[in-house]
N, C-alpha and C. Protein backbone atom coordinates (compact mmCIF):
# COMPACT_ATOMS: atom_id res chain seq x y z
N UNK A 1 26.48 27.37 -10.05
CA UNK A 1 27.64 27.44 -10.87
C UNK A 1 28.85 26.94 -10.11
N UNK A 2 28.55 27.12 -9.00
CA UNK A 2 30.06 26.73 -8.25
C UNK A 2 30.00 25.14 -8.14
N UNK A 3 28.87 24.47 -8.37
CA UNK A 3 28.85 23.45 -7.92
C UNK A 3 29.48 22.25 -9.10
N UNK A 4 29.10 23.12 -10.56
CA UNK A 4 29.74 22.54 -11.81
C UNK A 4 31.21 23.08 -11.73
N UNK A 5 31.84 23.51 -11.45
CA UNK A 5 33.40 24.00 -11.48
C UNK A 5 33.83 23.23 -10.15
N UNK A 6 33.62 22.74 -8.90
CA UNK A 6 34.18 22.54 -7.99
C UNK A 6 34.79 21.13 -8.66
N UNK A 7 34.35 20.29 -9.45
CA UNK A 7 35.67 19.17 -10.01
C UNK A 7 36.33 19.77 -10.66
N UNK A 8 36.35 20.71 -11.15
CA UNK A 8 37.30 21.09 -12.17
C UNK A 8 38.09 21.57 -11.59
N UNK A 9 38.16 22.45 -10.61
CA UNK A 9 38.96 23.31 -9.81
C UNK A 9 40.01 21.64 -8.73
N UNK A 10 39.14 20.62 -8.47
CA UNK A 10 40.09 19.98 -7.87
C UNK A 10 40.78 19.23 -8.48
N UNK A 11 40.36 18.91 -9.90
CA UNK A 11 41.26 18.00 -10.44
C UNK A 11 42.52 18.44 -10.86
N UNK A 12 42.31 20.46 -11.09
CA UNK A 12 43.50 20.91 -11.35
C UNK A 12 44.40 21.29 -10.08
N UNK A 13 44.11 20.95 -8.98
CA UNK A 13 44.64 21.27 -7.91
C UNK A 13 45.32 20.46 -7.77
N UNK A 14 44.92 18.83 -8.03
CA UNK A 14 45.59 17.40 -8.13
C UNK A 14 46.67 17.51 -8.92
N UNK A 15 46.61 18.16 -9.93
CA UNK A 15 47.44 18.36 -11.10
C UNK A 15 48.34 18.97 -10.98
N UNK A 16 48.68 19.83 -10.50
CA UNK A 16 49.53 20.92 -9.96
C UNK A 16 50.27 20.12 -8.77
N UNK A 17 49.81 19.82 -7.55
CA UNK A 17 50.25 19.15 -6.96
C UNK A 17 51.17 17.31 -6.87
N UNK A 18 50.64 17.41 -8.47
CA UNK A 18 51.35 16.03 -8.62
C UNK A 18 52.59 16.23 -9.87
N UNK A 19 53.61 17.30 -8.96
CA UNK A 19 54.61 17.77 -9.67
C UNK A 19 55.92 16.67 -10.22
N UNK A 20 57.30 16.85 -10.00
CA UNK A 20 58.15 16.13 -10.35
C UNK A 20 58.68 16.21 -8.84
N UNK A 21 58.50 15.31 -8.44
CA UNK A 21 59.37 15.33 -6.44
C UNK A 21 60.49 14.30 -6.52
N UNK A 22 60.85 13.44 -7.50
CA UNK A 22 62.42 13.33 -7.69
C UNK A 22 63.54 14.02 -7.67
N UNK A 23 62.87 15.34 -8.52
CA UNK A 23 64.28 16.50 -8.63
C UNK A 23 64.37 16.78 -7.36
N UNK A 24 63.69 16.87 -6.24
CA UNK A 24 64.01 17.79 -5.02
C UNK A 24 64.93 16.84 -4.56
N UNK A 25 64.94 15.64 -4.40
CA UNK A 25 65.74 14.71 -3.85
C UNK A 25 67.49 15.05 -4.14
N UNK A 26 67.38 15.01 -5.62
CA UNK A 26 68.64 14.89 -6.03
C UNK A 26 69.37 16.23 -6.14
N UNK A 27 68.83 16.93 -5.80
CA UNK A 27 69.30 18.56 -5.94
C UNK A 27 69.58 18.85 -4.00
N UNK A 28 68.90 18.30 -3.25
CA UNK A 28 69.35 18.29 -1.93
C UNK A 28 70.77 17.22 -1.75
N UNK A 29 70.97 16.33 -2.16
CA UNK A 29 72.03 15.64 -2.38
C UNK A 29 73.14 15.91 -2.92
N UNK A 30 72.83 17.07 -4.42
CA UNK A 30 73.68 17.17 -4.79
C UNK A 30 74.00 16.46 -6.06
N UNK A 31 74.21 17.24 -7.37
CA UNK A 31 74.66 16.16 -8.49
C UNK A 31 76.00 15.64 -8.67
N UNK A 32 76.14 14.51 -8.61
CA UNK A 32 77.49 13.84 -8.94
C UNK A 32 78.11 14.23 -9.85
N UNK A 33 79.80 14.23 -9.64
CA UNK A 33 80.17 14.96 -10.51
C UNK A 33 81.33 13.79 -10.84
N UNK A 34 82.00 14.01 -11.93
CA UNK A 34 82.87 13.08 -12.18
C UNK A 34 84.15 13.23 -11.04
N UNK A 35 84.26 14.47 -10.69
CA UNK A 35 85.49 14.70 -9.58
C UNK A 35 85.15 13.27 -8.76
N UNK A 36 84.01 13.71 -8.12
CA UNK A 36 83.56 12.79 -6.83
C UNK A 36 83.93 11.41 -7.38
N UNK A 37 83.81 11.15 -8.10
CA UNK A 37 83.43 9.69 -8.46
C UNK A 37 85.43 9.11 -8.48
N UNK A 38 85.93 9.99 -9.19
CA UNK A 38 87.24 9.60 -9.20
C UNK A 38 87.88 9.77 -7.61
N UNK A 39 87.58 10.70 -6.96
CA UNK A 39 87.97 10.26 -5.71
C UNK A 39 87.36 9.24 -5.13
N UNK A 40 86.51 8.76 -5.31
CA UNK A 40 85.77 7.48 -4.51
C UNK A 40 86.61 6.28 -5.33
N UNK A 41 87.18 6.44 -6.72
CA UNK A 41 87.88 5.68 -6.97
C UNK A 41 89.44 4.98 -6.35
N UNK A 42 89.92 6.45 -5.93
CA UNK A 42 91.10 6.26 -4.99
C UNK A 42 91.34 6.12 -4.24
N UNK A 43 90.02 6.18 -3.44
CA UNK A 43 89.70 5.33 -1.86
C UNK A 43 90.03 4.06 -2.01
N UNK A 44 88.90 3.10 -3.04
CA UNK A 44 88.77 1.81 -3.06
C UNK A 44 90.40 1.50 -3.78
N UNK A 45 90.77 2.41 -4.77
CA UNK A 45 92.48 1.44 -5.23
C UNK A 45 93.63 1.57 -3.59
N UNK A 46 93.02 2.77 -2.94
CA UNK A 46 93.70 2.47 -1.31
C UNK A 46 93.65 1.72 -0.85
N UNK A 47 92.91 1.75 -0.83
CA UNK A 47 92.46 0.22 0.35
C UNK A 47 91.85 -1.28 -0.23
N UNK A 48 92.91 -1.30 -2.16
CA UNK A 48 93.03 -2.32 -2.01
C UNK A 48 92.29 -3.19 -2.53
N UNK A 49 91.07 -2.26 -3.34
CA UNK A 49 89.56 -2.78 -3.78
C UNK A 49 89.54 -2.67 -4.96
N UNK A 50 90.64 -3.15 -5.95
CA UNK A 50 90.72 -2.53 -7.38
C UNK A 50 89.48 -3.11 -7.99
N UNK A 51 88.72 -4.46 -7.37
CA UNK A 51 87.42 -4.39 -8.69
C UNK A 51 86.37 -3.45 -8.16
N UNK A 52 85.97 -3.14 -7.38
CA UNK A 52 85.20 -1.73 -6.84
C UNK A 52 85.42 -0.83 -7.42
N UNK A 53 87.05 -0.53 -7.46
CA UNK A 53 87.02 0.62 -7.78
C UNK A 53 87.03 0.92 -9.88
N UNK A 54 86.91 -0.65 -9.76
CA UNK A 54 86.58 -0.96 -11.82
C UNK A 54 85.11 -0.46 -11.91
N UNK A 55 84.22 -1.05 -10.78
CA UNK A 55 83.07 -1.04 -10.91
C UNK A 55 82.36 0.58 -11.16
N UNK A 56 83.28 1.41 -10.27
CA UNK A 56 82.44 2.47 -9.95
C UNK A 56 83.46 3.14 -11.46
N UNK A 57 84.00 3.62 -11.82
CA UNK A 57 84.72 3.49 -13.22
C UNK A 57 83.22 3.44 -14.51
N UNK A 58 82.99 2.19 -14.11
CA UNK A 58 82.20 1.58 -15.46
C UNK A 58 80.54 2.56 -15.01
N UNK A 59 80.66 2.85 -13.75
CA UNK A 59 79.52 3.27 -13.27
C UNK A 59 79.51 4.57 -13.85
N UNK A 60 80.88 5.23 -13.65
CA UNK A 60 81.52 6.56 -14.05
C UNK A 60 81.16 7.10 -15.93
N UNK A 61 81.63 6.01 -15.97
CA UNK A 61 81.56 5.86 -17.74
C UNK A 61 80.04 6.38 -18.33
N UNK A 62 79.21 5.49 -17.45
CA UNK A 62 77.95 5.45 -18.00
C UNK A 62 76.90 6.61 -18.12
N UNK A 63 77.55 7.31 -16.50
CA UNK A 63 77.19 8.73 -15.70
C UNK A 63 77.41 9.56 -16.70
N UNK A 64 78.59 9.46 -17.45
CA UNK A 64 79.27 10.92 -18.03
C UNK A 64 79.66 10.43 -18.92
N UNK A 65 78.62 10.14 -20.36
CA UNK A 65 79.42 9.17 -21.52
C UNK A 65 80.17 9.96 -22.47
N UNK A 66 80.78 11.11 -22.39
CA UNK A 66 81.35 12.09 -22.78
C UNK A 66 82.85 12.36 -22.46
N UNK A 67 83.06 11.80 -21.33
CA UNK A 67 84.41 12.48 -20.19
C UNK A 67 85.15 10.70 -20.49
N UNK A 68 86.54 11.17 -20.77
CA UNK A 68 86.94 10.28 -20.93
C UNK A 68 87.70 9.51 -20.07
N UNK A 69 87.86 10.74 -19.06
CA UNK A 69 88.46 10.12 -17.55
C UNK A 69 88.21 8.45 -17.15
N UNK A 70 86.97 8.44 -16.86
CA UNK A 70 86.88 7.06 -16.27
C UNK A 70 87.46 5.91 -17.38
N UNK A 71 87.15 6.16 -18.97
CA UNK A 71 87.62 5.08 -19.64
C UNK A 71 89.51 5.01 -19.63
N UNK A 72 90.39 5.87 -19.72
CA UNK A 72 91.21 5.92 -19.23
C UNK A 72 91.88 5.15 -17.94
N UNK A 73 91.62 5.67 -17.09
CA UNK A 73 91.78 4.78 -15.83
C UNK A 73 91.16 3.38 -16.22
N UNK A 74 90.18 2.86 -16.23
CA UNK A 74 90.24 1.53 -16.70
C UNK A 74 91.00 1.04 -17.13
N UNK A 75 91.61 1.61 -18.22
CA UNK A 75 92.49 1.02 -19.18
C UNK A 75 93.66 1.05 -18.64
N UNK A 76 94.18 1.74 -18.10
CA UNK A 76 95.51 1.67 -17.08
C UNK A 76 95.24 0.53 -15.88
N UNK A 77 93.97 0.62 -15.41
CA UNK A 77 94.00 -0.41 -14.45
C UNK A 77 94.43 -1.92 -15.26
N UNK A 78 93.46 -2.10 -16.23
CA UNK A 78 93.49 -3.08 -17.14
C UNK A 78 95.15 -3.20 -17.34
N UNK A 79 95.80 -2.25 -17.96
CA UNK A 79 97.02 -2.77 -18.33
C UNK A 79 98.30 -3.05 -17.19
N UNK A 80 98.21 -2.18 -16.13
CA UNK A 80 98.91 -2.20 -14.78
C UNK A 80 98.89 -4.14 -14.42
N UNK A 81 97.50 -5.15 -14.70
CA UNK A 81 97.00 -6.20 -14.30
C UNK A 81 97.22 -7.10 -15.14
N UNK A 82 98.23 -6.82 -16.37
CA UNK A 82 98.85 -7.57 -17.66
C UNK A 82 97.39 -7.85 -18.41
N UNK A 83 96.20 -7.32 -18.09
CA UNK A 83 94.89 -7.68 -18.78
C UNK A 83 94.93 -6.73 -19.84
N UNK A 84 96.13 -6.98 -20.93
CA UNK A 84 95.98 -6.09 -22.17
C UNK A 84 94.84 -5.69 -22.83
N UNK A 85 93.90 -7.25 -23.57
CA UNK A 85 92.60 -7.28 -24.43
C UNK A 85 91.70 -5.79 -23.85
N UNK A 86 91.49 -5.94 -22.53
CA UNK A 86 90.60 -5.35 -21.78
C UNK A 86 91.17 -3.75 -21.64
N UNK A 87 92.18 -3.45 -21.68
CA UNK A 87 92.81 -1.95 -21.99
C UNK A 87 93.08 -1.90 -22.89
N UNK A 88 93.17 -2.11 -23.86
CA UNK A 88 92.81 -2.16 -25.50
C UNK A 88 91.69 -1.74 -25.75
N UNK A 89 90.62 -2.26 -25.14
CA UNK A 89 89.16 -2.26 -25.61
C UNK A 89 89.34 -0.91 -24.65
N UNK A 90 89.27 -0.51 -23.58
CA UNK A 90 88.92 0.50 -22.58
C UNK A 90 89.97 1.79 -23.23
N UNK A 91 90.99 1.89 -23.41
CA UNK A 91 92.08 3.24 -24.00
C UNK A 91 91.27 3.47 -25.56
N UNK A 92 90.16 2.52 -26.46
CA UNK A 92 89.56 2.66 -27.48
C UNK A 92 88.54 3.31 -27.00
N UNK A 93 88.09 3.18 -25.96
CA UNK A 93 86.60 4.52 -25.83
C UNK A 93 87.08 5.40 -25.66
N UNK A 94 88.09 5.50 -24.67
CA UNK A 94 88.93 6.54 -24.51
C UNK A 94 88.79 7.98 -25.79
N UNK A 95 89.31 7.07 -26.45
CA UNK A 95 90.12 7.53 -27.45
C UNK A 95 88.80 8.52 -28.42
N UNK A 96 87.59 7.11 -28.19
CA UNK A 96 86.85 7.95 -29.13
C UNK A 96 86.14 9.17 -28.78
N UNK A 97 86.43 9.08 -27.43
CA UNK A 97 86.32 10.41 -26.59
C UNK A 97 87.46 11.56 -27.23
N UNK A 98 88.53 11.29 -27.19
CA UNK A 98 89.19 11.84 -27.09
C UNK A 98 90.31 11.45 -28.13
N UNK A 99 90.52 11.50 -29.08
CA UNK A 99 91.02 10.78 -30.14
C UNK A 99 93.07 11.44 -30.01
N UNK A 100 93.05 12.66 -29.10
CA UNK A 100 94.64 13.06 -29.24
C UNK A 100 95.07 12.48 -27.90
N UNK A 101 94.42 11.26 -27.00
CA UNK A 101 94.56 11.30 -25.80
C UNK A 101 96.36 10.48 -25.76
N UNK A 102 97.24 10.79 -25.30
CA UNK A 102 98.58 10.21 -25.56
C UNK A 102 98.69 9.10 -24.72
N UNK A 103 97.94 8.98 -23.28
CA UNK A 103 97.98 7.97 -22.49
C UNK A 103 97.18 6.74 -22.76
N UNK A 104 96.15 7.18 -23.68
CA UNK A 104 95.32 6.06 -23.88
C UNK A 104 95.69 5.52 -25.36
N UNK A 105 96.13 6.45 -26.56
CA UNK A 105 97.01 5.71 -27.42
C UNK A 105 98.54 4.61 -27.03
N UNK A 106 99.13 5.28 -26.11
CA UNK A 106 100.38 4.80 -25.36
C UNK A 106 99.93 3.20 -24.83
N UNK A 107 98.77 3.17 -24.94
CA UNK A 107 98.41 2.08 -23.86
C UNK A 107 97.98 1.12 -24.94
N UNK A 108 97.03 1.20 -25.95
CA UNK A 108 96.81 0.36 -26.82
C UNK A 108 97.97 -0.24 -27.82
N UNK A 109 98.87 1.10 -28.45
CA UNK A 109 100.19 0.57 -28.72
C UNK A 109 100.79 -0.39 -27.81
N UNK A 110 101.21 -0.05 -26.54
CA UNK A 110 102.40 -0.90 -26.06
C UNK A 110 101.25 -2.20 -25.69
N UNK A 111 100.21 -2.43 -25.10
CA UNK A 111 99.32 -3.10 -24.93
C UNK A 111 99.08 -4.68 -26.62
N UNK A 112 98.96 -3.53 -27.44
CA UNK A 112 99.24 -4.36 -28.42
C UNK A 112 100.16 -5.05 -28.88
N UNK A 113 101.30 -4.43 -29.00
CA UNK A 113 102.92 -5.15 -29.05
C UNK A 113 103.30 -6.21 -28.19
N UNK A 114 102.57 -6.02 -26.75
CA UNK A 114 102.70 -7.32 -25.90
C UNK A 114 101.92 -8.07 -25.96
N UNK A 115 100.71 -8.43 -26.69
CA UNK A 115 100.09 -9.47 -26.90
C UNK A 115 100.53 -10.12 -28.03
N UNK A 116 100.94 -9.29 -29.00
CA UNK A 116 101.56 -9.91 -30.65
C UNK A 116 102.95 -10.36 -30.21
N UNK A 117 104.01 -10.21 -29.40
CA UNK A 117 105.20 -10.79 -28.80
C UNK A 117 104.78 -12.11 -28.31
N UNK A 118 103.89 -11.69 -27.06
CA UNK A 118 103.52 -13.42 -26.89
C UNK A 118 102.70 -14.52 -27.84
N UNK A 119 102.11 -13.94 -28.70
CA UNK A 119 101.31 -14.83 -30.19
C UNK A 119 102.64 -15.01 -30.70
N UNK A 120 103.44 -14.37 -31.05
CA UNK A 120 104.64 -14.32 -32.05
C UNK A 120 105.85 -15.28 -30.99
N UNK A 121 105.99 -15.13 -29.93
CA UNK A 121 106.64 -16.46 -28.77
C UNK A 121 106.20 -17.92 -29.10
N UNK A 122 104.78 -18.05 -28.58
CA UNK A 122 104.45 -19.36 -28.79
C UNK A 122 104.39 -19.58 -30.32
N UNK A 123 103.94 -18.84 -31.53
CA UNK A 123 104.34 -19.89 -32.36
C UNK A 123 105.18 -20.39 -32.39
N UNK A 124 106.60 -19.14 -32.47
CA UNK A 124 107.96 -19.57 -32.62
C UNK A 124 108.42 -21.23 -31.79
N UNK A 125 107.57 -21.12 -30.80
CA UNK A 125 107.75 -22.14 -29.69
C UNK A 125 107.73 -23.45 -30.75
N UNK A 126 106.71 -22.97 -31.16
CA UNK A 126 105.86 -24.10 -32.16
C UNK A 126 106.44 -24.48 -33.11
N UNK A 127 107.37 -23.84 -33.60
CA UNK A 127 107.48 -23.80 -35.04
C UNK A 127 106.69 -23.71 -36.25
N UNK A 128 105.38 -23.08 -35.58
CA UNK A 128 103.63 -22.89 -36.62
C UNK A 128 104.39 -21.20 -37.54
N UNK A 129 105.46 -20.43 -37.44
CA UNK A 129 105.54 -19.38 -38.10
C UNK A 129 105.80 -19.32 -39.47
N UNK A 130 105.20 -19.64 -40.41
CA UNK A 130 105.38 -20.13 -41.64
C UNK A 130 104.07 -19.22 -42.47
N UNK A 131 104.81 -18.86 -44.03
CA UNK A 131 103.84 -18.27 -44.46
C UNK A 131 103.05 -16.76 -44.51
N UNK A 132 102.25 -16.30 -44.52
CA UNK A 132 101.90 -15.07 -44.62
C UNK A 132 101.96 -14.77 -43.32
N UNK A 133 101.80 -15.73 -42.04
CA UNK A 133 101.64 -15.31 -40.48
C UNK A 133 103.72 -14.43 -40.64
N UNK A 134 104.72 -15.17 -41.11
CA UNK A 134 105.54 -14.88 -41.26
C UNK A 134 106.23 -13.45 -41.60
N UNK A 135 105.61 -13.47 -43.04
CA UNK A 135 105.98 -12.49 -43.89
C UNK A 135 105.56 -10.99 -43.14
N UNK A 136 103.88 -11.15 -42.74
CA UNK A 136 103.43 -10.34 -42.09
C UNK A 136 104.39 -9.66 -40.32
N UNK A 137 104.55 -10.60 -40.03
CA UNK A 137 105.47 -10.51 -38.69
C UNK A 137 107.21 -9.87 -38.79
N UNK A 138 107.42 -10.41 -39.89
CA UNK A 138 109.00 -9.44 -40.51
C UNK A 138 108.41 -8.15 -40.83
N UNK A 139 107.49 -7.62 -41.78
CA UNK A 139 106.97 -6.40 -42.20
C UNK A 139 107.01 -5.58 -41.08
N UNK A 140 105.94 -6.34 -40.06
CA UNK A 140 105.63 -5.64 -38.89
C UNK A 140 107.33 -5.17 -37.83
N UNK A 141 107.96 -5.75 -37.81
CA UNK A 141 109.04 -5.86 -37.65
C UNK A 141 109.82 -4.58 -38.19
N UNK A 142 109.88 -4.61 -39.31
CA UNK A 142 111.13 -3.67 -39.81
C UNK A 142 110.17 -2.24 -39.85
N UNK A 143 108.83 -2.22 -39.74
CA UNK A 143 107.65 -1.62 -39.53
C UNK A 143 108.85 -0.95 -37.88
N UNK A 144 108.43 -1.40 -37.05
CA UNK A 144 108.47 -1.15 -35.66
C UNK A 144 110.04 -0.65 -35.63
N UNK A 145 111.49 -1.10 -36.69
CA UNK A 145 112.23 -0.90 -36.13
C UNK A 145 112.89 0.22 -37.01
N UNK A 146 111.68 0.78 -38.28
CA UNK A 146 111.63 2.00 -38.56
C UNK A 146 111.28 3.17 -37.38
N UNK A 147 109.92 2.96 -37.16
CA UNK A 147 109.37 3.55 -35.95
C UNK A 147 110.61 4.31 -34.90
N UNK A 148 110.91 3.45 -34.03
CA UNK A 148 111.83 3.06 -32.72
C UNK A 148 112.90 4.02 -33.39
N UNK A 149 113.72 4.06 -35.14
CA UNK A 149 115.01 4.25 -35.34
C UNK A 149 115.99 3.40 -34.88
N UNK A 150 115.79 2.08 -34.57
CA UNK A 150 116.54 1.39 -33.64
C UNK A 150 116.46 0.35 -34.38
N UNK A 151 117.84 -0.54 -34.74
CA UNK A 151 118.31 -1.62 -35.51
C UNK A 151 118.01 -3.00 -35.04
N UNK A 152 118.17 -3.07 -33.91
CA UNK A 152 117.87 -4.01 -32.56
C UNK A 152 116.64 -3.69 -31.85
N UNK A 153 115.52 -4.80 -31.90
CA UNK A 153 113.82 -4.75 -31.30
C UNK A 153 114.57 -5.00 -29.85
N UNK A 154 115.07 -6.20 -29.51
CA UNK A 154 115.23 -6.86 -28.57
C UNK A 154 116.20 -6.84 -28.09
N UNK A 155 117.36 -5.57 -27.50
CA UNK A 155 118.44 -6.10 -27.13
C UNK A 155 119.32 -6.79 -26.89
N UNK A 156 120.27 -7.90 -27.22
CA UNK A 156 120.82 -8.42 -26.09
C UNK A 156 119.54 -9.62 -26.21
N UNK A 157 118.35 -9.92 -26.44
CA UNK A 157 117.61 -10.66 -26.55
C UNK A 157 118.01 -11.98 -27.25
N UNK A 158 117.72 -13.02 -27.31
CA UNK A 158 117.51 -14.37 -27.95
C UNK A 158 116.72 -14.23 -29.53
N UNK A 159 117.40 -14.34 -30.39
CA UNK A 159 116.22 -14.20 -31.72
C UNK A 159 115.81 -15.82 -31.78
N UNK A 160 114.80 -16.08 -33.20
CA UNK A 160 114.77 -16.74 -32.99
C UNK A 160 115.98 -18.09 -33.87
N UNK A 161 115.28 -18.99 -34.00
CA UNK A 161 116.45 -20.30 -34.75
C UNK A 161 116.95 -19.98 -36.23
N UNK A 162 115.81 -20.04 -36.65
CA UNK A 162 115.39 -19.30 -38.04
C UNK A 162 115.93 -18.04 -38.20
N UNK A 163 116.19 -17.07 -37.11
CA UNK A 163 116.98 -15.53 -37.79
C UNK A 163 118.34 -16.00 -37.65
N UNK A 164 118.84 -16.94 -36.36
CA UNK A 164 120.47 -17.19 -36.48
C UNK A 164 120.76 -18.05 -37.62
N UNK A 165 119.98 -18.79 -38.17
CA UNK A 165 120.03 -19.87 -39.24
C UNK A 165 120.91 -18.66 -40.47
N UNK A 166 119.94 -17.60 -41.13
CA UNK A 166 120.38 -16.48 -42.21
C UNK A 166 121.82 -15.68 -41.73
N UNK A 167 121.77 -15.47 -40.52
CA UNK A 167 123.01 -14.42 -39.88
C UNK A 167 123.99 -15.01 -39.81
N UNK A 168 124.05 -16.50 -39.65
CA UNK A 168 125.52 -16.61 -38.98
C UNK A 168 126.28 -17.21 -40.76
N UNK A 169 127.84 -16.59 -40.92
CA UNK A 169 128.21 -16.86 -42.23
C UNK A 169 128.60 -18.08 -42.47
N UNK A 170 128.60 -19.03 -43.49
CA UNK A 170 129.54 -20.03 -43.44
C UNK A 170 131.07 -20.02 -43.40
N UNK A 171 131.59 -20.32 -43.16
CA UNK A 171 133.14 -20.61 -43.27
C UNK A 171 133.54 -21.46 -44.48
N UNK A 172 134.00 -20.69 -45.15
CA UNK A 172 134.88 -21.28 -46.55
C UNK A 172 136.38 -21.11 -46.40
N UNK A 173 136.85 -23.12 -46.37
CA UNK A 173 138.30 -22.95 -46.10
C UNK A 173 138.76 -23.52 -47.99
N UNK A 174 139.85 -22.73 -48.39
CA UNK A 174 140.35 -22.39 -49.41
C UNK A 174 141.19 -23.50 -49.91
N UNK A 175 141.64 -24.32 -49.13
CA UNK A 175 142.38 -25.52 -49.52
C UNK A 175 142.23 -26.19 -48.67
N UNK A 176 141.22 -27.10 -48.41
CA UNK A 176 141.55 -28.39 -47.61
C UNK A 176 142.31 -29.25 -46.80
N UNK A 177 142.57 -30.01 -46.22
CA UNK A 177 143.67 -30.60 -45.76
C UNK A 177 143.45 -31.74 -47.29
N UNK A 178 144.74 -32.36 -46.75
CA UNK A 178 144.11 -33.72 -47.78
C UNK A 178 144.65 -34.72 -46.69
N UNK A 179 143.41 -35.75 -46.49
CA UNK A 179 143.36 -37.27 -45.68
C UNK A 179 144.72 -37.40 -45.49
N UNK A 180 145.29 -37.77 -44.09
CA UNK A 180 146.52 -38.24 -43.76
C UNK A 180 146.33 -40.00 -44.17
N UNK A 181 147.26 -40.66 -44.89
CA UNK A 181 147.49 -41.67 -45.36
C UNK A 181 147.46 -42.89 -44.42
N UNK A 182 146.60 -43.42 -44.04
CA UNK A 182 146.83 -45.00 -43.18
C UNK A 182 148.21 -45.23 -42.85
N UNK A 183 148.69 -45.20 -41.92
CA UNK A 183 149.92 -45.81 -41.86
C UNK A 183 150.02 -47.74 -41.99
N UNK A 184 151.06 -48.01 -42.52
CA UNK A 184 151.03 -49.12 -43.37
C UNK A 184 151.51 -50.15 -41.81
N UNK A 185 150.24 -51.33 -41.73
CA UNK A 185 150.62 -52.36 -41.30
C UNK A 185 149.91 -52.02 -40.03
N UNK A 186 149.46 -51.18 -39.94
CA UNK A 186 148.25 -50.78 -38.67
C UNK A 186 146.49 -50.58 -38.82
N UNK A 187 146.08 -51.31 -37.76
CA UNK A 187 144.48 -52.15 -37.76
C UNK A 187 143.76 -50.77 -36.98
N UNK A 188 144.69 -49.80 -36.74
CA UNK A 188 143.84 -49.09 -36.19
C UNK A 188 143.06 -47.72 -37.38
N UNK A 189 141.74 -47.76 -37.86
CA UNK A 189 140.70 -47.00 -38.44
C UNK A 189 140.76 -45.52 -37.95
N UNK A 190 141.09 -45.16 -37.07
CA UNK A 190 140.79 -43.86 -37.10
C UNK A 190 142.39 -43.51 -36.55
N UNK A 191 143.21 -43.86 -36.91
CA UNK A 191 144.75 -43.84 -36.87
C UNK A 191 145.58 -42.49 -37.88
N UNK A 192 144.69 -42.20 -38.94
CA UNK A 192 144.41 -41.07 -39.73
C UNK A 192 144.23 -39.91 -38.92
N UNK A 193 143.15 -39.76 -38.38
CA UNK A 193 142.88 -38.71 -37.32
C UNK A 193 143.72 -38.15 -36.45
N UNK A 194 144.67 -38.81 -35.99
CA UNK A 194 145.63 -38.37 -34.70
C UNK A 194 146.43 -37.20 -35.59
């Protein structure tokens, strides 16, 4: 009898012994925590390594797709680097993390306003602002300068040709001069004028 049970007895011995020996690894190490990871982030923006420290971020993200920390910081990095599109897209995970987040709304707003300023620059450049791109861009406009409470977007700014064209008034003079008369026996044409 022992001799029919002795595979059985080793295959379950095999079995038993062929546990999960990954976990021991990572439990002697230690599980990463998002703390860690953001300080390893502020090493590399120390010293200077801002795509490292994007990298480990996106690494961050992936670790903890819940915590909105790392998408945040991206998005500040992104916008700190005038790379609006890209903190736009990054303050939007954010967000869907965290939908009351004020720094990562703050960032897609102002983020957005400076990319539609410079679209809304070069047309003007262009003179391409015509039309619904137009209409839409005044809306947005009196849109924003509801918002703000503020009458003036641009301080002290340059508008463009087209807004001084409507603003500035004509001058209506009420009686004319009337043409000073040629003086008689003189070749000179613009002798009137003086």
């Amino acid at each position: 009898m022992l001799s029919r049970s002795t595979p059985v007895l080793c295959a379950a011995l095999l079995a038993a012994c062929a546990g999960n020996p990954p976990a021991a690894p990572a439990a002697r190490k230690g599980a990463p925590t998002i703390a860690a990871a953001m300080a390893e982030v502020d090493a590399a923006v120390l010293a200077g390594q801002n795509d490292k420290a994007y990298a480990i971020l996106k690494q961050a993200g992936s670790t903890f797709p819940t915590d909105k920390t790392p998408w945040v910081r991206m998005a500040q990095m992104r916008f700190d680097s005038t790379n609006y599109g890209d903190a736009i897209a990054n303050a939007l995970e954010a967000l869907e993390r965290d939908p009351d987040d004020t720094l990562a709304n703050s960032i897609v707003a102002v983020s957005g306003l400076r990319v539609t300023s410079k679209a809304l620059t070069d047309l003007s450049k262009k003179n391409n602002l015509t039309g619904n791109v137009r209409t839409e861009a005044q809306d947005l406009a009196k849109l924003l300068r509801t918002s703000l409470n503020e009458e003036i977007l641009v301080p002290g700014g340059a508008r463009g040709a087209a807004g001084r064209a409507k603003d500035v008034p004509k001058k209506v003079v009420a009686n004319p001069a009337a043409p000073a008369a040629p003086r008689a026996g003189s070749s000179d044409p613009f002798g009137a004028l003086k």
